[in-house]
Protein backbone atom coordinates (compact mmCIF):
# COMPACT_ATOMS: atom_id res chain seq x y z
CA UNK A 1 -26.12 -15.30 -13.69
CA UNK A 2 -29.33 -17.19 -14.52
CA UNK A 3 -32.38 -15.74 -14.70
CA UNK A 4 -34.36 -19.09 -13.50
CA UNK A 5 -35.92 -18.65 -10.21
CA UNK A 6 -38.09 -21.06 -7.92
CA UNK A 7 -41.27 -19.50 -8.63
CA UNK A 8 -39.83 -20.22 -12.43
CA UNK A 9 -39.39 -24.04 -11.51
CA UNK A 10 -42.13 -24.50 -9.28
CA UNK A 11 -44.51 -23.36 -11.80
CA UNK A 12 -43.23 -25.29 -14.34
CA UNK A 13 -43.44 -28.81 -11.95
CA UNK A 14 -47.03 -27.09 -11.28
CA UNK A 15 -45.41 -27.58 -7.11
CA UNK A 16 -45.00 -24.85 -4.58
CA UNK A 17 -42.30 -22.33 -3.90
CA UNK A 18 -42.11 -24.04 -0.62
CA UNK A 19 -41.88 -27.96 -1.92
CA UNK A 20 -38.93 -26.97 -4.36
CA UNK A 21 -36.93 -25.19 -1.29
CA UNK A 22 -37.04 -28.21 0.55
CA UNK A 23 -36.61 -31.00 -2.78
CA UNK A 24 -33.34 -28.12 -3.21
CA UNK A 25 -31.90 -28.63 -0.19
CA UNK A 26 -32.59 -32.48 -0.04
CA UNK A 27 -35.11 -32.32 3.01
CA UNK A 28 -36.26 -35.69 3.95
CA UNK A 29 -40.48 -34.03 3.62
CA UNK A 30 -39.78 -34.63 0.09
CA UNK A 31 -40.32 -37.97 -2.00
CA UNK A 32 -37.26 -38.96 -3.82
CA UNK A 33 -38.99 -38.99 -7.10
CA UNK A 34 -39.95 -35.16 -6.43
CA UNK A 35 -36.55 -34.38 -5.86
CA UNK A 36 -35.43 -36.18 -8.89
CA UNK A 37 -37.46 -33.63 -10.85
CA UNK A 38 -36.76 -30.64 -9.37
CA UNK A 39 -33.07 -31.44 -9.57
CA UNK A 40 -33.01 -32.57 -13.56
CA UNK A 41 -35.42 -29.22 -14.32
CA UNK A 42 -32.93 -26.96 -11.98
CA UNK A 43 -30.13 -28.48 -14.53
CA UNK A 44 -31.71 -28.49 -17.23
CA UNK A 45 -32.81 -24.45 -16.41
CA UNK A 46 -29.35 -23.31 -15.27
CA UNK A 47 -30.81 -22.59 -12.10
CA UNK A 48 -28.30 -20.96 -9.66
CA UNK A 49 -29.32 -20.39 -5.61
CA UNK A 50 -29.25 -16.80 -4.51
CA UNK A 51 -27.30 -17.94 -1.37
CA UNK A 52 -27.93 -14.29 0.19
CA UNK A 53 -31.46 -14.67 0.32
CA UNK A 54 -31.69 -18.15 1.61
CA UNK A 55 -29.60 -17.35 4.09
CA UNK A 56 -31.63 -14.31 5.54
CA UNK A 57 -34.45 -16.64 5.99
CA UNK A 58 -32.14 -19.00 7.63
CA UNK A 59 -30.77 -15.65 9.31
CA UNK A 60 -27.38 -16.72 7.76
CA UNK A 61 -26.03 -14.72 4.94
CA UNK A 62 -23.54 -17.06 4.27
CA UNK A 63 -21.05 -14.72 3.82
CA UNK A 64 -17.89 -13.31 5.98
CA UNK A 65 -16.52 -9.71 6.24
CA UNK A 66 -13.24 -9.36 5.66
CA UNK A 67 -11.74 -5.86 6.66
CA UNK A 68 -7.79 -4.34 6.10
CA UNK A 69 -6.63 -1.20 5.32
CA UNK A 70 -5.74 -1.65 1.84
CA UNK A 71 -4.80 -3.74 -1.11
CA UNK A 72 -1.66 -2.01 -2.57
CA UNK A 73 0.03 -3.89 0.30
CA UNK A 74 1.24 -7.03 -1.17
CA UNK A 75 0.89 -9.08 2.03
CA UNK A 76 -3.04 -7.91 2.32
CA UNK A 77 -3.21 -9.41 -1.29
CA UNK A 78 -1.64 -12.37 -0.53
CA UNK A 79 -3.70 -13.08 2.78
CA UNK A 80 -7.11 -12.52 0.90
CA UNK A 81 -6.30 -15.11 -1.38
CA UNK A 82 -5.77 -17.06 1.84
CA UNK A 83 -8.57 -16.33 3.36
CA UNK A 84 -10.66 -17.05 -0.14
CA UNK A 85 -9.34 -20.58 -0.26
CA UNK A 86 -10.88 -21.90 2.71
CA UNK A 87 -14.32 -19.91 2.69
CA UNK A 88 -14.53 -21.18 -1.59
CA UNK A 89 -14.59 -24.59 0.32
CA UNK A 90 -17.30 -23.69 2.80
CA UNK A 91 -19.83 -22.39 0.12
CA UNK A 92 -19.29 -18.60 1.38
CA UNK A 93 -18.69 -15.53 0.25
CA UNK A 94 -16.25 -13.09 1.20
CA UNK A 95 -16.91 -9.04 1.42
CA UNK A 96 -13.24 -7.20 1.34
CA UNK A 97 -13.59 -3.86 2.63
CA UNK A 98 -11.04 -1.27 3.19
CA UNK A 99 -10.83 1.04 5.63
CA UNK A 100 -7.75 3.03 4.06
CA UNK A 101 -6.29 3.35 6.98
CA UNK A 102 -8.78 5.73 8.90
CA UNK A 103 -10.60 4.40 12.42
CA UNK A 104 -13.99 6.15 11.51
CA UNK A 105 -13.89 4.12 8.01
CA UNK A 106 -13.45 1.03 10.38
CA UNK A 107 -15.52 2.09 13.01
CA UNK A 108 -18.47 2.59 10.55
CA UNK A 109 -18.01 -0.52 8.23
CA UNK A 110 -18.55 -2.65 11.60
CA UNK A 111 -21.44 -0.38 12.71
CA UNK A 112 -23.00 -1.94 9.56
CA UNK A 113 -22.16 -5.12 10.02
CA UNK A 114 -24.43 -5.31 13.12
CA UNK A 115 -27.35 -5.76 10.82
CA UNK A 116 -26.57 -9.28 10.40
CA UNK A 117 -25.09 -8.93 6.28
CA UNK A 118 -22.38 -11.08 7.59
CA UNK A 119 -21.90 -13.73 9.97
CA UNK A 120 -17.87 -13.43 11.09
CA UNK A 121 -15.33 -11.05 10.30
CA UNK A 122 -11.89 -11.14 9.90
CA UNK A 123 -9.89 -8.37 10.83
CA UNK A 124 -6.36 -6.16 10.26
CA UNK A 125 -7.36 -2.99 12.40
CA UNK A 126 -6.18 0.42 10.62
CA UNK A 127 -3.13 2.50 11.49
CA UNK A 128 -5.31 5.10 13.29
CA UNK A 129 -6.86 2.54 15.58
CA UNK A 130 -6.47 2.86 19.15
CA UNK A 131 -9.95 2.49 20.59
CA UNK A 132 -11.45 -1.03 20.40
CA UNK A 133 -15.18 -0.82 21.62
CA UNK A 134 -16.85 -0.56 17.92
CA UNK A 135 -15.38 -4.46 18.07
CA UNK A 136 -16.22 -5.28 21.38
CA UNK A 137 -19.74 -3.82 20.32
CA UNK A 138 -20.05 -6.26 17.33
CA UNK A 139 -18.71 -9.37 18.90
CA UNK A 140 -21.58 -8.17 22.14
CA UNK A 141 -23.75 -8.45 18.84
CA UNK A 142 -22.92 -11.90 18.49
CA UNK A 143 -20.94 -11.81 15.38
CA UNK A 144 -17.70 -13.54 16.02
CA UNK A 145 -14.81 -11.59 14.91
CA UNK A 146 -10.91 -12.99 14.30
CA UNK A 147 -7.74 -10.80 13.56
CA UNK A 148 -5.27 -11.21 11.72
CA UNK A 149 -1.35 -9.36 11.49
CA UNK A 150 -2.82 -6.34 12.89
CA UNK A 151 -4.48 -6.71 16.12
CA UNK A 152 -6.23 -5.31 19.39
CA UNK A 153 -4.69 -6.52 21.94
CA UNK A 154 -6.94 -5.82 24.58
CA UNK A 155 -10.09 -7.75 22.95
CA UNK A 156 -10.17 -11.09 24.22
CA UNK A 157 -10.37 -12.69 20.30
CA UNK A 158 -8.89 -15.23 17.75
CA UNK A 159 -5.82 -13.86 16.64
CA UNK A 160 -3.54 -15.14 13.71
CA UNK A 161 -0.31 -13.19 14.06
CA UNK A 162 3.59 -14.41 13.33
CA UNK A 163 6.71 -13.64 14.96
CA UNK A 164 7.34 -9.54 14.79
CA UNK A 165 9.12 -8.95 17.61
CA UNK A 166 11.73 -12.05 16.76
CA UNK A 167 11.53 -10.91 13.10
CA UNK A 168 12.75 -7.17 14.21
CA UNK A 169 15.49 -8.65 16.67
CA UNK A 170 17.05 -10.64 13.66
CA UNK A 171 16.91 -7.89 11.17
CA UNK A 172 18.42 -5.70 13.31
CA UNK A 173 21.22 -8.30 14.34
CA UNK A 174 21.72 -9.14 10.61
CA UNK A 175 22.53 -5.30 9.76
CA UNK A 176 25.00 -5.23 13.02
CA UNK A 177 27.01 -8.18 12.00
CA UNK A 178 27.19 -6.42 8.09
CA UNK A 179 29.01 -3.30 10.08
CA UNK A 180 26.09 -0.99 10.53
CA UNK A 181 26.43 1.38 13.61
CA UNK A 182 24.10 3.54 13.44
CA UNK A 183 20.63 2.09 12.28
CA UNK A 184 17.54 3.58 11.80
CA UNK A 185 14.00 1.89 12.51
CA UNK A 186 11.27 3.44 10.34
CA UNK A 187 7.95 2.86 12.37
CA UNK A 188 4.28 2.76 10.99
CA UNK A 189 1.97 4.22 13.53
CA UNK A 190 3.03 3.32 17.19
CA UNK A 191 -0.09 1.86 18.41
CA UNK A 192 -0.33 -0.86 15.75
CA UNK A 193 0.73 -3.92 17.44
CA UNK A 194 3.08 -4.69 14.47
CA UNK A 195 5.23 -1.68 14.85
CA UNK A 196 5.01 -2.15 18.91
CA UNK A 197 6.48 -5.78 18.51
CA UNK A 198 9.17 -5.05 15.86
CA UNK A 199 10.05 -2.16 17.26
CA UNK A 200 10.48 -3.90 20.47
CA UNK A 201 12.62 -6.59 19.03
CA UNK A 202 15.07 -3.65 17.32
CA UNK A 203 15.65 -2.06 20.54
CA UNK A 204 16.07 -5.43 22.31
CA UNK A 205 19.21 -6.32 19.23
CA UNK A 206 20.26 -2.80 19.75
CA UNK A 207 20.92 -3.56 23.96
CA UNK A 208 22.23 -6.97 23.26
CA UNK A 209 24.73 -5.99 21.15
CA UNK A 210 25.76 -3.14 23.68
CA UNK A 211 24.55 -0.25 21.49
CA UNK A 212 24.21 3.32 22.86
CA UNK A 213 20.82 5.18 22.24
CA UNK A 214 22.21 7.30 19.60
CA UNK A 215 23.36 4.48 17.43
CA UNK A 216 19.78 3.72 17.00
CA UNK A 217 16.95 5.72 16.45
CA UNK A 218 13.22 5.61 15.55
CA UNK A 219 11.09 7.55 13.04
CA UNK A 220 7.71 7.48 12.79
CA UNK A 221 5.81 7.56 9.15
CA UNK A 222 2.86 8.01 8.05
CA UNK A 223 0.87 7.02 5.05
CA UNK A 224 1.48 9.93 2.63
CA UNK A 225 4.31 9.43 0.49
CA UNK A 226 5.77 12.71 0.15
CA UNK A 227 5.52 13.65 3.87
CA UNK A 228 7.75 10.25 4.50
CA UNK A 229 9.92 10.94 1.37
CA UNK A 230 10.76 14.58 3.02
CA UNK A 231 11.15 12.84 6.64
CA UNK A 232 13.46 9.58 5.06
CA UNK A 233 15.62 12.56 2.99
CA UNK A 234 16.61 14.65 5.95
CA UNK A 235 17.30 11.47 7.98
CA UNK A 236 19.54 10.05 5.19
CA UNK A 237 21.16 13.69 4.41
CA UNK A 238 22.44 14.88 7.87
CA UNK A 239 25.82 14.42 9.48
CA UNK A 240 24.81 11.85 11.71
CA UNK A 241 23.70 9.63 8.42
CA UNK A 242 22.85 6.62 9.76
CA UNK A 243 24.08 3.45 7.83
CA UNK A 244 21.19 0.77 7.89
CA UNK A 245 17.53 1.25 7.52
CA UNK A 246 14.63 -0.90 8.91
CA UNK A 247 11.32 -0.39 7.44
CA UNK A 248 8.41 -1.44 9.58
CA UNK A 249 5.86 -1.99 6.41
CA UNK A 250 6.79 -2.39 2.91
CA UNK A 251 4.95 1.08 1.53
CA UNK A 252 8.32 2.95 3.38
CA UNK A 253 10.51 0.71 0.65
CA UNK A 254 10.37 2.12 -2.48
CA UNK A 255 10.18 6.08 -1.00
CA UNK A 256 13.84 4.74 0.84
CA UNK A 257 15.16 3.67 -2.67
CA UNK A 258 14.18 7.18 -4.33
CA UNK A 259 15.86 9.59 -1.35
CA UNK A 260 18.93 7.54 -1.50
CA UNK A 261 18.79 7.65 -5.51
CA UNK A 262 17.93 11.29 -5.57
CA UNK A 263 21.12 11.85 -2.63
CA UNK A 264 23.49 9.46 -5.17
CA UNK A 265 23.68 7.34 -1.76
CA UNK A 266 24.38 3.49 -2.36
CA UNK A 267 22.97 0.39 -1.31
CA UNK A 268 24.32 -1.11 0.23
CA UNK A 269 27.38 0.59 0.56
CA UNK A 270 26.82 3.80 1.98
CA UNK A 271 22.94 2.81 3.17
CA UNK A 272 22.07 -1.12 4.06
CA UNK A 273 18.44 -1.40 3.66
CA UNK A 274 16.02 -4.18 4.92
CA UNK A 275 12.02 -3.94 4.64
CA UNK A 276 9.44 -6.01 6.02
CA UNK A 277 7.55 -6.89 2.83
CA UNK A 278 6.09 -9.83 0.37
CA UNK A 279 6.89 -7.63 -2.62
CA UNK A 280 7.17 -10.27 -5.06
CA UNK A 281 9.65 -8.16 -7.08
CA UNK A 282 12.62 -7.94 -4.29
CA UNK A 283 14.52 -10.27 -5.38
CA UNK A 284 14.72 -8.15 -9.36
CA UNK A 285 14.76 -4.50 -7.64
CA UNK A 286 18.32 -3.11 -7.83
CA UNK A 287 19.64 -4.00 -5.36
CA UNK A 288 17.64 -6.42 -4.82
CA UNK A 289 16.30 -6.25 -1.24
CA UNK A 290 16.49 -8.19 1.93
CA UNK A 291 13.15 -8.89 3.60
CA UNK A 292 11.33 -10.02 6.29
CA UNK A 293 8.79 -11.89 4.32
CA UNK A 294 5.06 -12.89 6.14
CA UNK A 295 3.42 -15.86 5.44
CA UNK A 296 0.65 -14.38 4.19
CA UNK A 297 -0.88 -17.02 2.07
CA UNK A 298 -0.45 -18.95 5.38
CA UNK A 299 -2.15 -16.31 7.82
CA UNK A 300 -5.22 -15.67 5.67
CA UNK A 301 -5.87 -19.40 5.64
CA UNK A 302 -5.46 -19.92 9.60
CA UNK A 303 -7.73 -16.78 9.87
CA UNK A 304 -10.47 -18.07 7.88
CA UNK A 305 -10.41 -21.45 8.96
CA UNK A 306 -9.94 -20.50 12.82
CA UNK A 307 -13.33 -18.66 11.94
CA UNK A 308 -15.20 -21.35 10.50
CA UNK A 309 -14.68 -23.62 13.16
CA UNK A 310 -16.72 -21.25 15.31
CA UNK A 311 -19.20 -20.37 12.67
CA UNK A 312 -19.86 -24.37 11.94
CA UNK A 313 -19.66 -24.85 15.27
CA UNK A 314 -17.04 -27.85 15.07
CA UNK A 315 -14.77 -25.76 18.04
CA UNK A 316 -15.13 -24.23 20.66
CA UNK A 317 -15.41 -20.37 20.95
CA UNK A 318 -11.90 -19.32 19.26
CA UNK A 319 -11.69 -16.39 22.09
CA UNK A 320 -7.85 -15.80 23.14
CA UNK A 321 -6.49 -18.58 20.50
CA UNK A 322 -3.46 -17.24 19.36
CA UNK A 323 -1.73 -18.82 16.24
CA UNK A 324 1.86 -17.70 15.22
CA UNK A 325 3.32 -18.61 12.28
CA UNK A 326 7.08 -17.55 11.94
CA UNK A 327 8.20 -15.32 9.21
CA UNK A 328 11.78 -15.44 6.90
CA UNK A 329 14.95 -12.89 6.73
CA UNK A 330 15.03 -13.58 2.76
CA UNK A 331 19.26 -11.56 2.82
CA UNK A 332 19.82 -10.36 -0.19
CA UNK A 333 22.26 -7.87 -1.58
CA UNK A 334 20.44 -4.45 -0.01
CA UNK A 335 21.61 -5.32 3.76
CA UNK A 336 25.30 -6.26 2.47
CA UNK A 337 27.69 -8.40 1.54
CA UNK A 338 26.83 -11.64 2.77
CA UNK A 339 23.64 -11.36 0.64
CA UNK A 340 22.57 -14.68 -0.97
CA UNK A 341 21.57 -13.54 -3.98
């Protein structure tokens, strides 16, 4: 970064700090042949804006939060690229933290927000994440605050979300009409809204297609590894093996690919396996893998721009706008033989 500052310039046009602020940001106090100097020596110097500290005198920092639980997930990757599109086009910067899935991490990353580092924050709320007042604190603050995939759904907010519950109904349907009878629904924490609305849509394809309660079942997993690698085993070794799999988040996937390698269990043909998940390697794993695949790209962009329009103040307050965009069952060869490809 350069090293030229305005004190740098200003002495060097032998004009104040103050007239080469204003000649910078093209304020009508300023003759034009002022500004025509300060611009050509700001060239000529390399000089680059610290946008930070303009902003606190402005009390903007010209810069937005942006919070998820992690990175490893492809579709969090995919969204902050999103989300980086539209806020590149607004002169901002963006500040990814992760809360690794913990509340206090979340709850304490927002407590310092309050000092004003950021002005909006976007939002996928962590799988321990029940309790929504350190939000309802910061938007109090007046920092407005827009989710995205994960959400709260009793903070009246902008939310960018697609269609989970529809998305778990036609997975589910999909592995019925492939012959499955006895499917199992691998859950991420129940009070995420994601697993509440898939899950919902599972049990709704379950009833519709006149399935008893223990045809289907529903196992909750956490985020270590080789807790859900002993809990996916025992599922997929007992009598009652069930013969499709539905996992709620994409981290389950490759941990159900291991247990059925390590059991010498097929896929498809003893095990039909779909997975909600962007990986963009499904299509090459073996077998490749049926998805439910986000728009993620999509999501982070609607996010970010819903946010703008209340930071630039070209909308209205985005409070209770909802935006769905739909996801895609992307059948390949893991849920059966119908697969595509």
């Amino acid at each position: 970064m350069s090293s030229t500052t305005l004190k740098i310039l200003a002495k060097e046009l032998h004009l104040s700090v103050a007239t080469v602020s204003k000649a910078l940001r093209d304020s009508h106090e300023i003759s034009s042949d002022t500004k025509e100097k300060v611009f050509a020596l700001a060239k000529k110097l390399n000089y680059v804006p610290n946008p930070y500290a303009s902003g606190l005198r402005r009390k903007m920092s010209k810069t937005i939060g942006v919070v998820i639980p992690e990175v490893a997930d492809s579709f969090f990757s995919e969204a902050i690229n999103g989300i980086e599109s539209v806020a590149q086009d607004q002169g901002y910067h963006t500040l990814i933290y992760l809360t690794h899935e913990r509340y206090d991490r979340e709850k304490a990353i927002l407590q310092e927000f309050q000092s004003g580092r950021v002005d909006g924050i976007l939002i996928s709320v962590s799988g321990e994440t029940s309790n929504s007042d350190h939000i309802s604190q910061l938007m109090d603050a007046g920092i407005p605050v827009v989710f995205f995939d994960r959400v709260c759904e009793d903070i009246a907010a902008a939310r960018i979300i697609t269609d989970d519950t529809e998305c778990g109904y036609k997975a589910t349907a999909h592995l019925i009409e492939e012959g499955c009878r006895k499917i199992v629904f691998l859950s991420a924490p129940s009070s995420l809204s994601i697993s509440i609305n898939r899950m919902e849509g599972y049990k709704k394809a379950l009833e519709d297609h006149y399935f008893k309660k223990e045809q289907g079942d529903v196992a909750i997993c956490g985020n270590d590894n080789d807790e859900n690698y002993g809990l996916i085993t025992k599922i997929i070794s007992g009598k009652s093996r069930p013969d499709g799999i539905i996992a709620c988040v994409e981290k389950f996937t490759p941990v159900i690919y291991l247990a059925c390698k390590d059991l010498k269990l097929s896929i498809p043909g003893d095990i039909k396996v779909i997975s909600f998940t962007n990986l963009p390697t499904a299509a090459i794993l073996d077998p490749p893998l049926t998805t439910v695949t986000q728009p993620a790209y999509e999501m982070g962009k609607a996010a970010a721009s819903v946010l703008f329009k209340r930071l630039l103040k070209n909308n209205a307050n985005p409070e209770n706008e909802t935006v769905i965009i739909p996801s895609v069952l992307m059948i390949r060869h893991s849920s059966g033989r119908h697969a595509l490809s």
